[in-house]
PDB file of N, CA and C in Angstrom:
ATOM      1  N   UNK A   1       0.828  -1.191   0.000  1.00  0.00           N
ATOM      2  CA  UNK A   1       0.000   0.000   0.000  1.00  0.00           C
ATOM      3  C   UNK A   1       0.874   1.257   0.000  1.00  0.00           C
ATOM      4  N   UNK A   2       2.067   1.323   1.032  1.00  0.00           N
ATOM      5  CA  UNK A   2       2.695   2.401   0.887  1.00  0.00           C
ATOM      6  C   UNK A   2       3.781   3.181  -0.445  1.00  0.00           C
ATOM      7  N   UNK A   3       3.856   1.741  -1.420  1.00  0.00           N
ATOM      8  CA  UNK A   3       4.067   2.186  -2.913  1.00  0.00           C
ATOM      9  C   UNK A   3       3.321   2.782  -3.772  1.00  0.00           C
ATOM     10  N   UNK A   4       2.108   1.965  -3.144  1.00  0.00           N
ATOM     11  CA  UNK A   4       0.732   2.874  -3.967  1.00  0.00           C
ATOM     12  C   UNK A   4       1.048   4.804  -3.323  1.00  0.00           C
ATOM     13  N   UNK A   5       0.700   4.548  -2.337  1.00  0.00           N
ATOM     14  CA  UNK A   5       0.703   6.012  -1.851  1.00  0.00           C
ATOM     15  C   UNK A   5       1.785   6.929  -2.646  1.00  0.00           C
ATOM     16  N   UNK A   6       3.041   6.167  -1.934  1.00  0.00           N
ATOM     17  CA  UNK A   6       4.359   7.176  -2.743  1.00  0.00           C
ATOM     18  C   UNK A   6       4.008   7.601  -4.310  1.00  0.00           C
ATOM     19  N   UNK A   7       3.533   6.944  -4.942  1.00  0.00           N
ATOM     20  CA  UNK A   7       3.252   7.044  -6.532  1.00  0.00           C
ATOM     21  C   UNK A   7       2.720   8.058  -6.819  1.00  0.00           C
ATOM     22  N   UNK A   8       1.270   7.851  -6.090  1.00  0.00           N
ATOM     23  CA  UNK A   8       0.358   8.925  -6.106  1.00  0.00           C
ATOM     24  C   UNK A   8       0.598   9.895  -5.850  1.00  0.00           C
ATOM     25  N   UNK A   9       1.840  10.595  -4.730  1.00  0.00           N
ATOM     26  CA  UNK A   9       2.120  11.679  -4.135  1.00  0.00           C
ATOM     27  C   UNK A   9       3.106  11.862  -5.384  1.00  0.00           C
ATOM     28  N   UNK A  10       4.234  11.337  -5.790  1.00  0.00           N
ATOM     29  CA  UNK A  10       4.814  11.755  -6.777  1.00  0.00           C
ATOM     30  C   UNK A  10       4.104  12.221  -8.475  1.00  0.00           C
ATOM     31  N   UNK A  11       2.902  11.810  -8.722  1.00  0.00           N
ATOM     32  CA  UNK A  11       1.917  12.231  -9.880  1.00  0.00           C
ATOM     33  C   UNK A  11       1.495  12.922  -9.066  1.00  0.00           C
ATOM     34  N   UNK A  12       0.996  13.812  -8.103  1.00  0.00           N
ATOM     35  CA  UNK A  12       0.678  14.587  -7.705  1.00  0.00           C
ATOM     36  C   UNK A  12       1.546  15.768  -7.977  1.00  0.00           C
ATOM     37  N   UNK A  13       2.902  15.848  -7.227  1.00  0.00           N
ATOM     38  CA  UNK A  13       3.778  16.884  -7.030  1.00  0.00           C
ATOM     39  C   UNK A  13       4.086  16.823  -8.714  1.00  0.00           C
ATOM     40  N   UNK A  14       4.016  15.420  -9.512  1.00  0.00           N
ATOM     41  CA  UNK A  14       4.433  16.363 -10.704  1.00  0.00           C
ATOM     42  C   UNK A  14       3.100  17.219 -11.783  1.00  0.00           C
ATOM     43  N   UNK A  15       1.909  16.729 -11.219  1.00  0.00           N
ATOM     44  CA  UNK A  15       1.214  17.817 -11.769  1.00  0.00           C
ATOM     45  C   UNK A  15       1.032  19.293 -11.285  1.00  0.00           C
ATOM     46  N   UNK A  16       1.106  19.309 -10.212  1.00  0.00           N
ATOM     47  CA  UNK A  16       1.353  20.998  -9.557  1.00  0.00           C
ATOM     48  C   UNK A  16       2.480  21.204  -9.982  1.00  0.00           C
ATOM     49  N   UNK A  17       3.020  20.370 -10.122  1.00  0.00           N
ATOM     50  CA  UNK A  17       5.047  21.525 -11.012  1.00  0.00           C
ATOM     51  C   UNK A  17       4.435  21.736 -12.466  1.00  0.00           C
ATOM     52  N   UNK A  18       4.136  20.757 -12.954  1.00  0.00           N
ATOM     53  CA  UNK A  18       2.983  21.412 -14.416  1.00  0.00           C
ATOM     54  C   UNK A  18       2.526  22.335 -14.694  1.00  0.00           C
ATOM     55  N   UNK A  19       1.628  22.351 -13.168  1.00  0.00           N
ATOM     56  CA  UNK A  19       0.531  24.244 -13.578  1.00  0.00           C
ATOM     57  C   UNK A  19       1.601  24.914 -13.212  1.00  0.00           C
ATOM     58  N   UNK A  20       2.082  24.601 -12.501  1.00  0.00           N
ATOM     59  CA  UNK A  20       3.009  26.048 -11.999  1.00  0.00           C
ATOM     60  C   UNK A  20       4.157  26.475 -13.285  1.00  0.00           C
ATOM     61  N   UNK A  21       4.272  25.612 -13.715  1.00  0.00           N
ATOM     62  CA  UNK A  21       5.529  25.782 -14.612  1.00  0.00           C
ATOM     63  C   UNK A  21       4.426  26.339 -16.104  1.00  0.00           C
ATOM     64  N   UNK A  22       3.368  25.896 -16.411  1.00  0.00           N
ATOM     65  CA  UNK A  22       2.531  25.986 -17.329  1.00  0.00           C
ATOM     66  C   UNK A  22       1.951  27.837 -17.008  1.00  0.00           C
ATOM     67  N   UNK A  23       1.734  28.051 -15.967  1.00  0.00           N
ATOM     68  CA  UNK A  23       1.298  29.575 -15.110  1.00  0.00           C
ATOM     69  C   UNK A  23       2.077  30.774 -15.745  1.00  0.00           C
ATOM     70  N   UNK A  24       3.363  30.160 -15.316  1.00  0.00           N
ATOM     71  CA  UNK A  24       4.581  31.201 -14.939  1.00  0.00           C
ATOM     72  C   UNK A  24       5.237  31.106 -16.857  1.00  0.00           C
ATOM     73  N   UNK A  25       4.955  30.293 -18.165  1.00  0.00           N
ATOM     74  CA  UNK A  25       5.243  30.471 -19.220  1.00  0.00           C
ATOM     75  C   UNK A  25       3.995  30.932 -19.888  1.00  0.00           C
ATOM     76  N   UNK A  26       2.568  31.375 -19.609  1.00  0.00           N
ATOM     77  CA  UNK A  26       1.649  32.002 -19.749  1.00  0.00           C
ATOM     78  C   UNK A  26       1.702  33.961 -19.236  1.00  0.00           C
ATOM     79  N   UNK A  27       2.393  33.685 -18.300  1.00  0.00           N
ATOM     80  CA  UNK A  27       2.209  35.335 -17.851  1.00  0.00           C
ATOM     81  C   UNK A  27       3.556  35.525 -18.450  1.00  0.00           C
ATOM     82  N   UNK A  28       4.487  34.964 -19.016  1.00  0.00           N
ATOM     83  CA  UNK A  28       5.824  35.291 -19.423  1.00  0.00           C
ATOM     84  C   UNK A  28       5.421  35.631 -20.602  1.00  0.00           C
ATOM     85  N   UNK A  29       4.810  34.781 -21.151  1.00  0.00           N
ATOM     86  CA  UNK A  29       4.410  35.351 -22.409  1.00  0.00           C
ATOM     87  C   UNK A  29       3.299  36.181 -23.124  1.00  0.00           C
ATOM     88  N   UNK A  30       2.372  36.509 -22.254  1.00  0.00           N
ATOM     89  CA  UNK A  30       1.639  37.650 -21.888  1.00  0.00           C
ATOM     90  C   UNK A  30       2.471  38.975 -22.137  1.00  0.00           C
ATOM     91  N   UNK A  31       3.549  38.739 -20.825  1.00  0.00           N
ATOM     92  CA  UNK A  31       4.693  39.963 -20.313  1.00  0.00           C
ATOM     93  C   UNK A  31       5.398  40.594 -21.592  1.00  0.00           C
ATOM     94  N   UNK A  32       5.972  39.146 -22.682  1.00  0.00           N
ATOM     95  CA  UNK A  32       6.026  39.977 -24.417  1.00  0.00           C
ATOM     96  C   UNK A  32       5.587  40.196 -24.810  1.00  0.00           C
ATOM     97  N   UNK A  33       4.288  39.691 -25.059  1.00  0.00           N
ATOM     98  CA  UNK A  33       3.254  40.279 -26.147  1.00  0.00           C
ATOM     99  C   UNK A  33       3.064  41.575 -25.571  1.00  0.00           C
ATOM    100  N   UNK A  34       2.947  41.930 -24.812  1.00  0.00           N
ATOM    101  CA  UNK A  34       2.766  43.412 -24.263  1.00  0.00           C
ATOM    102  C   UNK A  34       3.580  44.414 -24.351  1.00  0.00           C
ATOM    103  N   UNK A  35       4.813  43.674 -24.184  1.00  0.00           N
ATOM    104  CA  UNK A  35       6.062  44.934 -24.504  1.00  0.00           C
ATOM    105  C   UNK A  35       6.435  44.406 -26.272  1.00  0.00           C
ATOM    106  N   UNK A  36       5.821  43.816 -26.479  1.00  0.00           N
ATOM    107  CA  UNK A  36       5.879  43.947 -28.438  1.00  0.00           C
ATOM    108  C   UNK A  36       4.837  44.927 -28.834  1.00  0.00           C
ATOM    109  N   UNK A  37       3.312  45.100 -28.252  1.00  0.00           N
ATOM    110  CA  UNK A  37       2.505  46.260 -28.593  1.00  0.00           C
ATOM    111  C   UNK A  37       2.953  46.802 -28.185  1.00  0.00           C
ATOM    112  N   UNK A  38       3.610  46.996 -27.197  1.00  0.00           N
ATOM    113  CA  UNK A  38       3.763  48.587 -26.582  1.00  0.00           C
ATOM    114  C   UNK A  38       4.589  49.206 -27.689  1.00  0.00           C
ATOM    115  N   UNK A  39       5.801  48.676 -27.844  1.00  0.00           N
ATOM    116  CA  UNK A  39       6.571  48.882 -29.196  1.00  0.00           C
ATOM    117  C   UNK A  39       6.123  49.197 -29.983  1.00  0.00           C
ATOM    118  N   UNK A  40       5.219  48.398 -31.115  1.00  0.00           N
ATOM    119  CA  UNK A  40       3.917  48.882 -31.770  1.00  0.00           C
ATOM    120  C   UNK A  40       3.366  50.072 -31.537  1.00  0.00           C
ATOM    121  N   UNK A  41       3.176  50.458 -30.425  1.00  0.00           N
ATOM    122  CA  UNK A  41       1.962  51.914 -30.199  1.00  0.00           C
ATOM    123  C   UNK A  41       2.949  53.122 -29.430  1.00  0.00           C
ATOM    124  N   UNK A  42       4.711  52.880 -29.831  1.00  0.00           N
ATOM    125  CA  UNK A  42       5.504  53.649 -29.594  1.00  0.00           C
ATOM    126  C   UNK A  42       5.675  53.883 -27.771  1.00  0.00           C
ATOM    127  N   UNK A  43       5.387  52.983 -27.329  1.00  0.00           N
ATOM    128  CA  UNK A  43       5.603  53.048 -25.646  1.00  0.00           C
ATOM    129  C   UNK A  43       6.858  52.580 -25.379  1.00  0.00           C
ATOM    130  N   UNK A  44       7.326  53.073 -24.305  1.00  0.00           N
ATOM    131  CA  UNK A  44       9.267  53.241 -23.890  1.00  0.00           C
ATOM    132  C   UNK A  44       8.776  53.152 -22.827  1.00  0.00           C
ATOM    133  N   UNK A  45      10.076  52.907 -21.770  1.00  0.00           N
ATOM    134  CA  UNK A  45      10.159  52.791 -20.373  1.00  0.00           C
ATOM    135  C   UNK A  45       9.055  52.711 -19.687  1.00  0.00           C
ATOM    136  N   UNK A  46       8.902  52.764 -18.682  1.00  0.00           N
ATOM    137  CA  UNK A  46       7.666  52.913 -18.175  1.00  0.00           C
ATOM    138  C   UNK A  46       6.500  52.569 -18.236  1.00  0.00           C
ATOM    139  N   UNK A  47       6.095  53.090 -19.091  1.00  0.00           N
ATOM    140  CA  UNK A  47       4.822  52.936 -20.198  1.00  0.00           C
ATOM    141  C   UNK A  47       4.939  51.602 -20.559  1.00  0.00           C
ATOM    142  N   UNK A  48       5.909  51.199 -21.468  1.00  0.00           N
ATOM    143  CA  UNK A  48       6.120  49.805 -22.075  1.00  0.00           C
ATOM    144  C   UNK A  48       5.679  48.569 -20.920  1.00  0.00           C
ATOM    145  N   UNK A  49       6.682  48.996 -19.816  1.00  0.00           N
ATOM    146  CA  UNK A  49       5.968  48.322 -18.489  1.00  0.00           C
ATOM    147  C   UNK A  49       4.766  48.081 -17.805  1.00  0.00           C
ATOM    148  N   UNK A  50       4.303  48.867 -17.520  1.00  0.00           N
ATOM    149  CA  UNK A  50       2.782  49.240 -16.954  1.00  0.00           C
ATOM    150  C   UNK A  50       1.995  48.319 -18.075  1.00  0.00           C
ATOM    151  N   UNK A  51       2.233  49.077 -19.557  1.00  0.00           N
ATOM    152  CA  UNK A  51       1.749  48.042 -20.613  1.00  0.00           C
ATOM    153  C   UNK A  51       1.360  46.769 -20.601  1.00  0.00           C
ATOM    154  N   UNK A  52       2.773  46.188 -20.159  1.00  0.00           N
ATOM    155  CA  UNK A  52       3.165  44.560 -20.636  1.00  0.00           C
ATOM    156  C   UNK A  52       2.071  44.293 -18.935  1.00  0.00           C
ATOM    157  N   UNK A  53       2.619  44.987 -18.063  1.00  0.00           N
ATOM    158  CA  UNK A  53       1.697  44.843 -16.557  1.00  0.00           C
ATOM    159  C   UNK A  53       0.058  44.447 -17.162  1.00  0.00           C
ATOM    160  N   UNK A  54       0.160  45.453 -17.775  1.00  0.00           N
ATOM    161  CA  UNK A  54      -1.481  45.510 -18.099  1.00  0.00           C
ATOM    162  C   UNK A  54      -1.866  44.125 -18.804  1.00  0.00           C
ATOM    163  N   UNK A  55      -1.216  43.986 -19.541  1.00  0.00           N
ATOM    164  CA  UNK A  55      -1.569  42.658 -20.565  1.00  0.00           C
ATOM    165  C   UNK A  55      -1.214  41.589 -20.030  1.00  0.00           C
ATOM    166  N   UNK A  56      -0.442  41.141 -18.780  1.00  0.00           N
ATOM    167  CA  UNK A  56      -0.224  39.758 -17.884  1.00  0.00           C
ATOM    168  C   UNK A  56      -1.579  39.814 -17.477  1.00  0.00           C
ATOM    169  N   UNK A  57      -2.425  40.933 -16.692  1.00  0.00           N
ATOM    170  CA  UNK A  57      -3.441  41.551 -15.749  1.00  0.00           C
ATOM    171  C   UNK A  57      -4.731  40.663 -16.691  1.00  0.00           C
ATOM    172  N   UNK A  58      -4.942  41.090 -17.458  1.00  0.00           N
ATOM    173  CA  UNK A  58      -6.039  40.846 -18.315  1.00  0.00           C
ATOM    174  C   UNK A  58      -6.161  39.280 -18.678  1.00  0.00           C
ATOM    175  N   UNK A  59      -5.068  38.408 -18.596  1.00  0.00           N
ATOM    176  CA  UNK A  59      -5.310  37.184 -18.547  1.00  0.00           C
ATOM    177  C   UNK A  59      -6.046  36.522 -17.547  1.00  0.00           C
ATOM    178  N   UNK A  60      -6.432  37.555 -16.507  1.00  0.00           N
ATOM    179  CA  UNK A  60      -7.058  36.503 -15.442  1.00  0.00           C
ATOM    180  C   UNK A  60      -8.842  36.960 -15.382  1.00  0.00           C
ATOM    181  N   UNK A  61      -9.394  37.304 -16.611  1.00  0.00           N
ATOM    182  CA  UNK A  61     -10.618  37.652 -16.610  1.00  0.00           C
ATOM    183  C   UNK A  61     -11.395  36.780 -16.869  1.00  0.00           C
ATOM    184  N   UNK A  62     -10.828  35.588 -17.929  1.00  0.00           N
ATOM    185  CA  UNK A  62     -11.466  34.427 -18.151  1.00  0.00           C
ATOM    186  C   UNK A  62     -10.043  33.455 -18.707  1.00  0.00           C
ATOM    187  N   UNK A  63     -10.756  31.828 -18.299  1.00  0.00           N
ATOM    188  CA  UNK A  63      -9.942  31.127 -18.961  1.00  0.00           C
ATOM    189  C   UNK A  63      -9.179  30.882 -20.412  1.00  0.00           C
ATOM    190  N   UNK A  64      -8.485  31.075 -20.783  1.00  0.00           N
ATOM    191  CA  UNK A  64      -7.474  30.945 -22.133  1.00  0.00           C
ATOM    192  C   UNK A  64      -7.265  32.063 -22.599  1.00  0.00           C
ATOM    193  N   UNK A  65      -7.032  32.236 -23.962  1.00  0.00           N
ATOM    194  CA  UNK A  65      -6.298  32.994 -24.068  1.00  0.00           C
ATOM    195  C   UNK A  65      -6.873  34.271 -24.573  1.00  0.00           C
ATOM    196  N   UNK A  66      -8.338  34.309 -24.971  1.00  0.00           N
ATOM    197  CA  UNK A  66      -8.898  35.123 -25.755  1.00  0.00           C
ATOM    198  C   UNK A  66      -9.229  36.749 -24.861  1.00  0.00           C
ATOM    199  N   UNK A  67      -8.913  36.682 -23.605  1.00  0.00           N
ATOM    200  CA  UNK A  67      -8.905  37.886 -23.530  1.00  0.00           C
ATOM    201  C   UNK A  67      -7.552  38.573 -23.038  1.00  0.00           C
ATOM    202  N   UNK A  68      -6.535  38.218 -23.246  1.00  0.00           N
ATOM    203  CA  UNK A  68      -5.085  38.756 -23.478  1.00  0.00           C
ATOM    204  C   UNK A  68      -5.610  39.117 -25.532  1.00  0.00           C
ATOM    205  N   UNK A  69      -5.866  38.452 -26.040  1.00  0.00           N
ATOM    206  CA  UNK A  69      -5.375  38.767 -27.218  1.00  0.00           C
ATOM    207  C   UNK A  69      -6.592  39.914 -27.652  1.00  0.00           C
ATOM    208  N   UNK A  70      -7.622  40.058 -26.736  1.00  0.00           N
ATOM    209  CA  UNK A  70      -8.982  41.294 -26.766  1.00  0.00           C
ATOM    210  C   UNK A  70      -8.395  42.828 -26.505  1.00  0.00           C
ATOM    211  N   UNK A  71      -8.100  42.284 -25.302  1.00  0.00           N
ATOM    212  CA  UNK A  71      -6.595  43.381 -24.853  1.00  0.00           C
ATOM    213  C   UNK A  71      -5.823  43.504 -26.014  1.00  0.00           C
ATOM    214  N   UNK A  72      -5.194  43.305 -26.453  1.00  0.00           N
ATOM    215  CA  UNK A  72      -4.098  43.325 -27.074  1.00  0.00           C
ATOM    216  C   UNK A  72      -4.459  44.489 -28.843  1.00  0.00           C
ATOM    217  N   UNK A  73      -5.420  43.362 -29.172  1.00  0.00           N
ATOM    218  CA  UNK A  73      -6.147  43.600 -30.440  1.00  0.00           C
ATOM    219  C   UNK A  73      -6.638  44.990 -30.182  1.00  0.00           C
ATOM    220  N   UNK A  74      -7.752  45.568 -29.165  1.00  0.00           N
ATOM    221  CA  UNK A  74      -8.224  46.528 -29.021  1.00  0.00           C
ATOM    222  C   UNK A  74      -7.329  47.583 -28.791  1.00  0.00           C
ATOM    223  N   UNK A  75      -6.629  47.506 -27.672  1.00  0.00           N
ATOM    224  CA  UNK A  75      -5.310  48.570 -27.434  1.00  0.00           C
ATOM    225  C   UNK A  75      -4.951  48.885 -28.687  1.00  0.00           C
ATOM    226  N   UNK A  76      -4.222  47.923 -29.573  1.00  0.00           N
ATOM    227  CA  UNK A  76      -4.039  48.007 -31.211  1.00  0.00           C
ATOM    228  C   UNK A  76      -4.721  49.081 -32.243  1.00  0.00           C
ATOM    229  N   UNK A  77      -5.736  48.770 -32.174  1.00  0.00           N
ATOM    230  CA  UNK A  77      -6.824  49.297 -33.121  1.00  0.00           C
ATOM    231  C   UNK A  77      -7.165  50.856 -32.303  1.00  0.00           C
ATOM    232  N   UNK A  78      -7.207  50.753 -31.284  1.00  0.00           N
ATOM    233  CA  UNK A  78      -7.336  52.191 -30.634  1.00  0.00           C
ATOM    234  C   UNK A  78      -6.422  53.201 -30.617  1.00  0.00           C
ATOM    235  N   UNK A  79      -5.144  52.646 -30.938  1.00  0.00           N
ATOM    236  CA  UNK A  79      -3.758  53.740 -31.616  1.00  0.00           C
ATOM    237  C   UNK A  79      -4.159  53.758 -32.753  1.00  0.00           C
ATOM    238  N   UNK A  80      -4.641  53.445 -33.703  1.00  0.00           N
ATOM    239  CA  UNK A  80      -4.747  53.545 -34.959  1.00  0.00           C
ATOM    240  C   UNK A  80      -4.150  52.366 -36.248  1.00  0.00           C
ATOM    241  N   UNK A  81      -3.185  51.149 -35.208  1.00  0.00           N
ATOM    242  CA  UNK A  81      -2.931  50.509 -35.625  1.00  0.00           C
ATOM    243  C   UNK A  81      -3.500  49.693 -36.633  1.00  0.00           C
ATOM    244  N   UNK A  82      -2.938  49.455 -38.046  1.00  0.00           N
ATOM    245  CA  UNK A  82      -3.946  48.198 -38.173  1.00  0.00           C
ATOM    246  C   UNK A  82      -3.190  46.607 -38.542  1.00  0.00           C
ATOM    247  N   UNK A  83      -3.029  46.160 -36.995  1.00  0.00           N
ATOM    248  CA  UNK A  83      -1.905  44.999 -37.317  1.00  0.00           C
ATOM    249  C   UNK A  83      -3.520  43.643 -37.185  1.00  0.00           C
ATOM    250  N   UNK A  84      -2.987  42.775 -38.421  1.00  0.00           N
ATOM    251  CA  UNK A  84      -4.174  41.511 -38.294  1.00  0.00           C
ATOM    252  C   UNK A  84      -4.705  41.001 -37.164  1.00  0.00           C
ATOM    253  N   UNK A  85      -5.398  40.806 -37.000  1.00  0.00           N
ATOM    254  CA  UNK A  85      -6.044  39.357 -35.632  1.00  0.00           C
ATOM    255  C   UNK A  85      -4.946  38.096 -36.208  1.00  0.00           C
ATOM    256  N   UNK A  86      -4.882  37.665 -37.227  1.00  0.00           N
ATOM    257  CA  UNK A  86      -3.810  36.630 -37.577  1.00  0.00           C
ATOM    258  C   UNK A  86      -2.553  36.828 -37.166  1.00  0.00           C
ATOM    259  N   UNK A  87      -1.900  38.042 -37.274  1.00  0.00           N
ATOM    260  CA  UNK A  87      -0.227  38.295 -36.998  1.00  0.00           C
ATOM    261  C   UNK A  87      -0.178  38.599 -35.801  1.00  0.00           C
ATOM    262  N   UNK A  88      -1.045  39.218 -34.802  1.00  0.00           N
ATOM    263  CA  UNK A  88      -1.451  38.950 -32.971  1.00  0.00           C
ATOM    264  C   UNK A  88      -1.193  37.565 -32.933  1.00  0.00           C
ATOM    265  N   UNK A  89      -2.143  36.679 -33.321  1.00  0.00           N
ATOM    266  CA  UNK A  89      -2.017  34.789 -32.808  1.00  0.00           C
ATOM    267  C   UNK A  89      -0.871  34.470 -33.315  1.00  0.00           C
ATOM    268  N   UNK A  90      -0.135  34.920 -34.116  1.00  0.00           N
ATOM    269  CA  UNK A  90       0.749  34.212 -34.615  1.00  0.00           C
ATOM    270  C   UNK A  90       2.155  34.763 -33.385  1.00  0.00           C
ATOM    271  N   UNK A  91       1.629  35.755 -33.267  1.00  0.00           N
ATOM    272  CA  UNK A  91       3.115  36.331 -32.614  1.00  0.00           C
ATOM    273  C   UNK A  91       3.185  35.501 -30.934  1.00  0.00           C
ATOM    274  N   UNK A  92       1.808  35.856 -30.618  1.00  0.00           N
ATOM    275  CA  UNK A  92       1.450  35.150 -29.159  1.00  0.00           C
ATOM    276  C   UNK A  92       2.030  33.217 -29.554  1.00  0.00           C
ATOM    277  N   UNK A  93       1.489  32.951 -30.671  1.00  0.00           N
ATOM    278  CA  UNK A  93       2.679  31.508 -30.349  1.00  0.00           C
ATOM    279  C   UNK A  93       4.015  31.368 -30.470  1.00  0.00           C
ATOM    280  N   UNK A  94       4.628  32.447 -31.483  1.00  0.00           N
ATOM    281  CA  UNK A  94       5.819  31.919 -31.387  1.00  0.00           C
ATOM    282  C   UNK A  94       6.212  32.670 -29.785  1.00  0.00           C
ATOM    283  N   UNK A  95       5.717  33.908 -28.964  1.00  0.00           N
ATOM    284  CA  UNK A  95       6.274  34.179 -27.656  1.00  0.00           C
ATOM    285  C   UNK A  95       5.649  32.936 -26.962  1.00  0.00           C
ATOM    286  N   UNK A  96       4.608  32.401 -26.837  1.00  0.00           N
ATOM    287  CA  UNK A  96       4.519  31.312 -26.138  1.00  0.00           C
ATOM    288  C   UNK A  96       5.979  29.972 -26.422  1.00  0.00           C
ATOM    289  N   UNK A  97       6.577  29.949 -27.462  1.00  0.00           N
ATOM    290  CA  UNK A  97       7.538  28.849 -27.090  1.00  0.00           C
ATOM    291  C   UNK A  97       9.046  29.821 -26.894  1.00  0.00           C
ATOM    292  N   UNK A  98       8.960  30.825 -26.905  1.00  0.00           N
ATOM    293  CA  UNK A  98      10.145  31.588 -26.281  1.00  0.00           C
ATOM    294  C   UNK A  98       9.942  31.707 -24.722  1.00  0.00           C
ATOM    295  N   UNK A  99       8.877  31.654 -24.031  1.00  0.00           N
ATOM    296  CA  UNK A  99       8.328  31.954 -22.826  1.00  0.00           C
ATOM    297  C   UNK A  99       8.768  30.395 -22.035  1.00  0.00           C
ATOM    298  N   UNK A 100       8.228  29.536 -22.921  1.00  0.00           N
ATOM    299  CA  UNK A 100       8.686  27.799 -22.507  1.00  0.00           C
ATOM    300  C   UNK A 100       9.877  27.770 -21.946  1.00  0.00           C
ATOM    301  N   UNK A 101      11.010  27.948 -23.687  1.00  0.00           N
ATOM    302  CA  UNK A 101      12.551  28.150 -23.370  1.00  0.00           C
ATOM    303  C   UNK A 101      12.394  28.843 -22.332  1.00  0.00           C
ATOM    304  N   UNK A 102      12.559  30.377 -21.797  1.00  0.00           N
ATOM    305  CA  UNK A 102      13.102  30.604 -20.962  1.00  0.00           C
ATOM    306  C   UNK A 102      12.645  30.008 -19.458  1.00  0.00           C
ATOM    307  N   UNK A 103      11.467  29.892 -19.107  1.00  0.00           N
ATOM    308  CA  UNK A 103      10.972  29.215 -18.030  1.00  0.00           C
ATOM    309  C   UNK A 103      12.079  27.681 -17.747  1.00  0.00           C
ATOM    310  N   UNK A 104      12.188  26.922 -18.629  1.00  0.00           N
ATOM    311  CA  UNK A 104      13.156  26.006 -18.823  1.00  0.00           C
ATOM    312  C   UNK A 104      14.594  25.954 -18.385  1.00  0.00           C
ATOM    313  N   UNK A 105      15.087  27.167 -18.906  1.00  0.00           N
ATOM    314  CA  UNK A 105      16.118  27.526 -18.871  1.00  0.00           C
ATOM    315  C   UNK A 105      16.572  28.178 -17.117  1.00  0.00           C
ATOM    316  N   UNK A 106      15.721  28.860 -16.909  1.00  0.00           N
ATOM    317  CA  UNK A 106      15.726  29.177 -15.216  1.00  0.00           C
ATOM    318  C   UNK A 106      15.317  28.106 -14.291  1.00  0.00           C
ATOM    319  N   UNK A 107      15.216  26.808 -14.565  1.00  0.00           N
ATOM    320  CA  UNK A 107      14.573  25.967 -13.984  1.00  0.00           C
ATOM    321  C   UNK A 107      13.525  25.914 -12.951  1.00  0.00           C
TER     322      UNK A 107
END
């Protein structure tokens, strides 16, 4: 019985290292996409920050990803921008596997 247990506690601890590790490469990559619009809508220091702040922030309004990229899109279009809904998703995946790497990389 107490192998059973150990098992279970070890699939346990490795699914909470999952979300956590899955969490922390979601708001990482939130954290670029935000300082890539900000770039986009000419924001520096500060600004760029608060920005990218803003756009981690907005991921926790609903599950996945569609309202980081509502944020994102709208902020967009409200500078006057006119960057696609396609080249947003596209950019949010390739920062999602730059966000992986580095999460990885800091262990």
């Amino acid at each position: 019985m107490s192998q059973f247990e150990d098992r279970q506690k070890g699939q346990e601890a490795k699914f909470a290292f999952d979300a956590e590790t899955r969490f922390k490469a979601e708001a990482r990559r939130n954290k670029l996409l935000g300082i890539w619009a900000a770039e986009l809508m000419s924001l520096s220091g500060d600004e760029a920050k608060a920005y990218a702040a803003e756009v981690v922030a907005a991921d926790f309004e609903e599950a996945g990803d569609e309202d980081v990229f509502r944020k994102v899109s709208g902020d967009l279009k409200a500078k006057g921008l006119s960057i696609g809904d396609d080249v947003i998703r596209t950019k949010m995946a390739q920062l999602a596997v730059v966000a992986n790497e580095q999460i990885a990389k800091e262990g």
